[in-house]
N, C-alpha and C. Protein backbone atom coordinates (compact mmCIF):
# COMPACT_ATOMS: atom_id res chain seq x y z
N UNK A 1 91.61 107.44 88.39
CA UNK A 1 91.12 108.71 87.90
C UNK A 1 89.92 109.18 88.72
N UNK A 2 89.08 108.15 89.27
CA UNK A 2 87.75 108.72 89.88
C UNK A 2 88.18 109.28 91.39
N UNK A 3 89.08 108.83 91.85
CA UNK A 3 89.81 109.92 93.24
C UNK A 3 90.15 110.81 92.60
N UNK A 4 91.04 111.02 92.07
CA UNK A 4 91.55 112.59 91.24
C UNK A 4 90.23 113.37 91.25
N UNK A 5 88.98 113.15 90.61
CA UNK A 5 88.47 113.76 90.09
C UNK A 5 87.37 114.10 91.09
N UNK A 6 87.33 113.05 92.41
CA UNK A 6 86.59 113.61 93.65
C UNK A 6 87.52 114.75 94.22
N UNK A 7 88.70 114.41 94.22
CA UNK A 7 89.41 115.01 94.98
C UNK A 7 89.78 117.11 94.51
N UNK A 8 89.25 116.86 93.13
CA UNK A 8 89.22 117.75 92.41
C UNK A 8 87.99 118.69 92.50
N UNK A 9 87.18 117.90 92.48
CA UNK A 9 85.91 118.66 92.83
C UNK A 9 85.61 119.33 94.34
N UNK A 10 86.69 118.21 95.18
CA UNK A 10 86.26 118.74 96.74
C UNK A 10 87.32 119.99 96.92
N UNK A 11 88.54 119.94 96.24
CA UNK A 11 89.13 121.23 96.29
C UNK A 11 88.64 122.28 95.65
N UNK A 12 88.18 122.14 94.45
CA UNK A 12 88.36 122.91 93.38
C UNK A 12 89.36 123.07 92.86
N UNK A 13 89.76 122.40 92.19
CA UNK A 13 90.83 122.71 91.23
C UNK A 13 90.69 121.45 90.29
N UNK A 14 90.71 121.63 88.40
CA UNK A 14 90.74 121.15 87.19
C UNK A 14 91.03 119.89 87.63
N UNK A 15 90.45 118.95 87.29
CA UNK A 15 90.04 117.40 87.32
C UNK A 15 89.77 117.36 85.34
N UNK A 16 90.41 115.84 85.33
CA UNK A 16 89.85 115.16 84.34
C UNK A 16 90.98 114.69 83.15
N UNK A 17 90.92 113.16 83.00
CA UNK A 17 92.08 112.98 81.63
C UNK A 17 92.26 113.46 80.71
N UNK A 18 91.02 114.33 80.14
CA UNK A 18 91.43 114.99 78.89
C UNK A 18 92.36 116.07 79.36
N UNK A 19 92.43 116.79 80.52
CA UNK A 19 93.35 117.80 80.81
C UNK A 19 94.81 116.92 80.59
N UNK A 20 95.77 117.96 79.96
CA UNK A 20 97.16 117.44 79.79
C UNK A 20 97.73 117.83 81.25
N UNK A 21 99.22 117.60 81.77
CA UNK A 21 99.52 117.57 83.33
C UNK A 21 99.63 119.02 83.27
N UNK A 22 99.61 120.15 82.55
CA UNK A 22 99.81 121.71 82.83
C UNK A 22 98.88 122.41 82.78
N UNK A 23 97.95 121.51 82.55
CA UNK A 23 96.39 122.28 82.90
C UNK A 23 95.67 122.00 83.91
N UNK A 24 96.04 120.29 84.41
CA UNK A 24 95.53 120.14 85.84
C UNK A 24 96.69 119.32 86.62
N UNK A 25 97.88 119.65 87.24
CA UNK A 25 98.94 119.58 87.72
C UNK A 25 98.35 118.69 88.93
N UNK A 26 97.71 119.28 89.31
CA UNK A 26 97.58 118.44 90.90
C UNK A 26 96.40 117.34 90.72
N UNK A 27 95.77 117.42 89.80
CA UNK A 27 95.18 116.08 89.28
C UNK A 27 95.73 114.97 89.00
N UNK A 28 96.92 115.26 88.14
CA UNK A 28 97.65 114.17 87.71
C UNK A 28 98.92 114.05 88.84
N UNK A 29 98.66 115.08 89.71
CA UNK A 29 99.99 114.48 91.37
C UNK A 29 98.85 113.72 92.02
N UNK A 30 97.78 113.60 92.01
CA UNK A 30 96.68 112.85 92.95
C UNK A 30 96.85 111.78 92.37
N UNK A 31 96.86 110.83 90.87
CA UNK A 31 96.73 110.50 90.54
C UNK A 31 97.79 109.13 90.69
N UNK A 32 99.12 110.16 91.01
CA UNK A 32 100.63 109.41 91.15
C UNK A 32 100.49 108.97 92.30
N UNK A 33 99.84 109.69 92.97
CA UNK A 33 100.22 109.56 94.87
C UNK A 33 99.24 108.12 94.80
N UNK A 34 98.01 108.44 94.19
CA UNK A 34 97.19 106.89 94.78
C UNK A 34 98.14 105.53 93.96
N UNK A 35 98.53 105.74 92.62
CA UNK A 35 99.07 104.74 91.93
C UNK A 35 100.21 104.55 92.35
N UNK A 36 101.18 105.41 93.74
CA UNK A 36 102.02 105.16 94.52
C UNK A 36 101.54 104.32 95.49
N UNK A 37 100.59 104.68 96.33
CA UNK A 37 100.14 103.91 97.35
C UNK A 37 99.65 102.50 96.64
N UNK A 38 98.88 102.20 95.81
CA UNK A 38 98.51 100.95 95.04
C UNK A 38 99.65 99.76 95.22
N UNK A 39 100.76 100.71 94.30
CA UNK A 39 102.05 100.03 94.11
C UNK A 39 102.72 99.45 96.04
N UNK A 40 102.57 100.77 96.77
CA UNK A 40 103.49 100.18 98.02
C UNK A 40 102.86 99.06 98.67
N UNK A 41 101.32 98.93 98.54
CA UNK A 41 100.61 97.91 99.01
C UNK A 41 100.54 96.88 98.48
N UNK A 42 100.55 96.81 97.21
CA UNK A 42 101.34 95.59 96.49
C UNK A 42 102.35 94.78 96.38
N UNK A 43 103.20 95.57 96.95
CA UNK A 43 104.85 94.95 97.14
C UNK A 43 104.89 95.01 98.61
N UNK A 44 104.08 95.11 99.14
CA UNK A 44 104.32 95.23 100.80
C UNK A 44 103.97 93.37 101.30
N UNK A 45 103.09 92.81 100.29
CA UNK A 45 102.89 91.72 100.88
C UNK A 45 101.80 90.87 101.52
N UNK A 46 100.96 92.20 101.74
CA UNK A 46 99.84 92.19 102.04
C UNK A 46 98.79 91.21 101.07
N UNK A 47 97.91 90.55 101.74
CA UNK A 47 97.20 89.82 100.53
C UNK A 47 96.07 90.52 100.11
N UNK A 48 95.92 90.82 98.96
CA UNK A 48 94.69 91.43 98.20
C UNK A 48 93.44 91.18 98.47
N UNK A 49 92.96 90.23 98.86
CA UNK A 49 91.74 89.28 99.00
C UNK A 49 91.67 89.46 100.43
N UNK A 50 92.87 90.06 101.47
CA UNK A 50 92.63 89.67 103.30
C UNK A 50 91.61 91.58 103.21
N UNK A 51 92.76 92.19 102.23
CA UNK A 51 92.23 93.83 102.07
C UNK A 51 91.03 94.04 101.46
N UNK A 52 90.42 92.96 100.70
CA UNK A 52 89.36 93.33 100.39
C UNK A 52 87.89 93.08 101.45
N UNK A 53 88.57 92.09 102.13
CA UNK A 53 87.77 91.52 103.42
C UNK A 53 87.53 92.55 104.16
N UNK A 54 88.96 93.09 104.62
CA UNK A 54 88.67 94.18 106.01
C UNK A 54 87.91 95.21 105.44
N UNK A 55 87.89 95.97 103.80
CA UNK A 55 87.03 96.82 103.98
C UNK A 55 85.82 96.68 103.47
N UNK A 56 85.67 95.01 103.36
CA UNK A 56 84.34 95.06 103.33
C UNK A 56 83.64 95.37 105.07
N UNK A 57 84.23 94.58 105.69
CA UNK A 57 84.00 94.74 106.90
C UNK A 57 83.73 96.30 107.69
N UNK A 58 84.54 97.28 107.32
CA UNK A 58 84.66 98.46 107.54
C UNK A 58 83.68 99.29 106.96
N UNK A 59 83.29 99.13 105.73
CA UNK A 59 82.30 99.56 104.99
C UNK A 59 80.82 99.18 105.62
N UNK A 60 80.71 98.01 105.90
CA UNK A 60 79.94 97.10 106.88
C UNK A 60 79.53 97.53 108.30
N UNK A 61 80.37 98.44 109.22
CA UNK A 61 81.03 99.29 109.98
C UNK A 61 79.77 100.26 109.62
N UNK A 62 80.26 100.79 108.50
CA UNK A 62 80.05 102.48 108.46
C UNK A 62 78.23 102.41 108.01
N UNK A 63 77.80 101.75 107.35
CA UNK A 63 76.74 101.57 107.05
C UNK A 63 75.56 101.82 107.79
N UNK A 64 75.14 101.27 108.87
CA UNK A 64 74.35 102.33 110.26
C UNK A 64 74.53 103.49 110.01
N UNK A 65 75.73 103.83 110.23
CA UNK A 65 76.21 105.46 110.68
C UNK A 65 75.18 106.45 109.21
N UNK A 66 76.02 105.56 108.19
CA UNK A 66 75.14 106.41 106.85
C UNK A 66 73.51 106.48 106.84
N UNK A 67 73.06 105.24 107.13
CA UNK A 67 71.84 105.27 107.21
C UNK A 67 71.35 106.30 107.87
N UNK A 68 71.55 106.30 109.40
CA UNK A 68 71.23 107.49 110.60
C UNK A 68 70.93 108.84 109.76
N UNK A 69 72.51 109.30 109.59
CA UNK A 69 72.76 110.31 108.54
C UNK A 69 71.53 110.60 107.05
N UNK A 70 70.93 109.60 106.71
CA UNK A 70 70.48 109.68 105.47
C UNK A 70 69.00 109.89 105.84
N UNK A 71 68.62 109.01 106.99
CA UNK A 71 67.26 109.28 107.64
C UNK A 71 67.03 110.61 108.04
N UNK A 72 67.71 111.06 109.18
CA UNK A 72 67.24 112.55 109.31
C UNK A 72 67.33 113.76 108.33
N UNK A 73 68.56 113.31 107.40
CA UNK A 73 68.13 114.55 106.50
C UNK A 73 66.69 114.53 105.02
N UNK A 74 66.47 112.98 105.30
CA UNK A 74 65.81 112.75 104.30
C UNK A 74 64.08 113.06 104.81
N UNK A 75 64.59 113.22 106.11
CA UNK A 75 63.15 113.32 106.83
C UNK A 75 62.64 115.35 107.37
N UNK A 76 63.68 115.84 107.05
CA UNK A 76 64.00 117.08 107.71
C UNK A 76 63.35 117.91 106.12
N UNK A 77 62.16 118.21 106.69
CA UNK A 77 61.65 119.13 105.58
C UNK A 77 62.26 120.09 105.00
N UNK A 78 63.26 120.95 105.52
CA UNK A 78 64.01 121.86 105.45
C UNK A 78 65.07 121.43 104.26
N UNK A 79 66.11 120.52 104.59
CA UNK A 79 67.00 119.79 104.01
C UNK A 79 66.29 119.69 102.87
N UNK A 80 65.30 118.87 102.64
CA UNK A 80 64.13 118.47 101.60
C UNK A 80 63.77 119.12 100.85
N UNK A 81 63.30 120.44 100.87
CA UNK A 81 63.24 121.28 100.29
C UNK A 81 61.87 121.21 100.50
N UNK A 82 61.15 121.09 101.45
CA UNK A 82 59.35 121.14 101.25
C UNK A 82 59.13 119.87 101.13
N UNK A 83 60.09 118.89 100.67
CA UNK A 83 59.60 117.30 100.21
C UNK A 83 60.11 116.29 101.51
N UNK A 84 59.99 116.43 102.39
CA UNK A 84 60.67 115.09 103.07
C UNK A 84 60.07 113.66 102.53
N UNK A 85 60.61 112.79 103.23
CA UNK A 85 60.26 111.26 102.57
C UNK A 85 58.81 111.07 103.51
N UNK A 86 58.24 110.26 102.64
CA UNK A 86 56.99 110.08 104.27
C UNK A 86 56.90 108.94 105.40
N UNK A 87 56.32 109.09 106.20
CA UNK A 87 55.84 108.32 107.32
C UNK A 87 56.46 106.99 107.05
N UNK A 88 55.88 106.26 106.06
CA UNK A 88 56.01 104.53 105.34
C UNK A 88 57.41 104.11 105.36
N UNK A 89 57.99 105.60 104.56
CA UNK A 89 59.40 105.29 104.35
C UNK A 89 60.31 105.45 105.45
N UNK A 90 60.18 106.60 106.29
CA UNK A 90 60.76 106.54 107.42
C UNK A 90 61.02 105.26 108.68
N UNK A 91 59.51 104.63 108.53
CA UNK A 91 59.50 103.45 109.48
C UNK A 91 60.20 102.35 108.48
N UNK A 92 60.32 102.34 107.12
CA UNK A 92 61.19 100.90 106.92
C UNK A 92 62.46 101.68 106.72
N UNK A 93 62.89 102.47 106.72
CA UNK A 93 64.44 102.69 106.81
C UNK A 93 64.72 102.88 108.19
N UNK A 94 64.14 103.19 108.97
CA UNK A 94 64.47 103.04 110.25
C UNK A 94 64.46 101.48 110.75
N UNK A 95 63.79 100.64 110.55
CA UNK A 95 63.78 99.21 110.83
C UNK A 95 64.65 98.78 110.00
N UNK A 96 65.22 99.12 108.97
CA UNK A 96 66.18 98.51 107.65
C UNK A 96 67.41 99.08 108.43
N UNK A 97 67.48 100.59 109.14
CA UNK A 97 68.64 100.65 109.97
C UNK A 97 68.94 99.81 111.53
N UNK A 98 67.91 99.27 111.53
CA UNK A 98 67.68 98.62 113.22
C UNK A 98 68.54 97.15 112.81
N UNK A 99 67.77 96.68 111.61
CA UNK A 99 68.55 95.15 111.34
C UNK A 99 69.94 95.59 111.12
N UNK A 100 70.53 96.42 110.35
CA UNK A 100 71.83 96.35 109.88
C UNK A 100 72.81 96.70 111.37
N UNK A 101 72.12 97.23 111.78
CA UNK A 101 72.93 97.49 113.38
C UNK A 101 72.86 96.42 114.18
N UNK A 102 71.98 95.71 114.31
CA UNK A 102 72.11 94.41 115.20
C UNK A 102 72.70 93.58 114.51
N UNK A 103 72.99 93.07 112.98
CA UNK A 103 73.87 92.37 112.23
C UNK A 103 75.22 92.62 112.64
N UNK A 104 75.56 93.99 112.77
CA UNK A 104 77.00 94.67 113.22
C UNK A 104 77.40 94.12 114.50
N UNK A 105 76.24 94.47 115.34
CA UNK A 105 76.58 94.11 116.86
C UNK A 105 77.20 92.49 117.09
N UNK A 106 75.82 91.59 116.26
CA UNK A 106 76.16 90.52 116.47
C UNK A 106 77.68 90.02 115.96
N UNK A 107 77.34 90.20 114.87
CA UNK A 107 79.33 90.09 114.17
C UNK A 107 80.36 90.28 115.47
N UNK A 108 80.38 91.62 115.43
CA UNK A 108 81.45 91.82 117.07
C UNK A 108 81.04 91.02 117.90
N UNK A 109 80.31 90.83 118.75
CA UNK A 109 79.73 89.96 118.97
C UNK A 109 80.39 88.68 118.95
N UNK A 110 80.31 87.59 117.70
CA UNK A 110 80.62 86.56 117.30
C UNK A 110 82.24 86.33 117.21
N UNK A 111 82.88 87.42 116.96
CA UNK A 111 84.51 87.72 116.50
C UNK A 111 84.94 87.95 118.17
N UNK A 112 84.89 88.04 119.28
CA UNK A 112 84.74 88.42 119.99
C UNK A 112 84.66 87.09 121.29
N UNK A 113 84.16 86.21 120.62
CA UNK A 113 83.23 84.94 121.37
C UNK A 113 82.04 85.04 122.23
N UNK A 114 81.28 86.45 122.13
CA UNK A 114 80.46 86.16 123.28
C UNK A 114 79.07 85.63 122.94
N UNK A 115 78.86 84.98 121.50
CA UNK A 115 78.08 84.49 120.98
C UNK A 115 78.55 83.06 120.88
């Protein structure tokens, strides 16, 4: 239900279980399509526990990238609204993004053998 209901909000169009399927039609087709995909990945064979690995890994991945993303707008007075974050905070999320990127590197890195 919580995809449906992102997915609802990012279109616009009626999200939510209390809606019956003729009030939000394509909520409850979002709904089939993921509990389709659930199902094909289930019977496909795949092990549950290898999928939860890779996207931890992937998530793991993306994490820098968000940070980057979260620093400059959090720092961009504009974005902020008059409030950016200050000085203090900027230098430990920037060093909190420095470790998580060299953690990344090293991983590849290690998977890789050149560690």
């Amino acid at each position: 239900a919580t995809c449906g209901v992102m997915i609802g909000s990012e279109f616009g169009f009626g999200a939510g279980l209390s809606k019956s399927f003729r009030e939000a039609p394509r909520f409850h087709a979002v709904i089939a399509a993921v509990a389709a995909v659930g199902c094909v990945i289930a019977l496909s064979g795949v092990s549950p526990i290898k999928l939860l690995f890779l996207s931890g890994i992937l998530a793991g991945f993306g994490t820098p990238v968000a940070l980057v993303a979260l620093l400059v707008a959090a720092s961009n007075g504009r974005v902020m609204n008059g409030h950016p974050i200050s000085m203090r905070l900027r230098v430990g999320g920037w060093a909190v993004t420095a470790a998580v990127t060299v953690a990344c590197v090293l991983f590849v890195a290690q998977q890789v053998h050149l560690v």
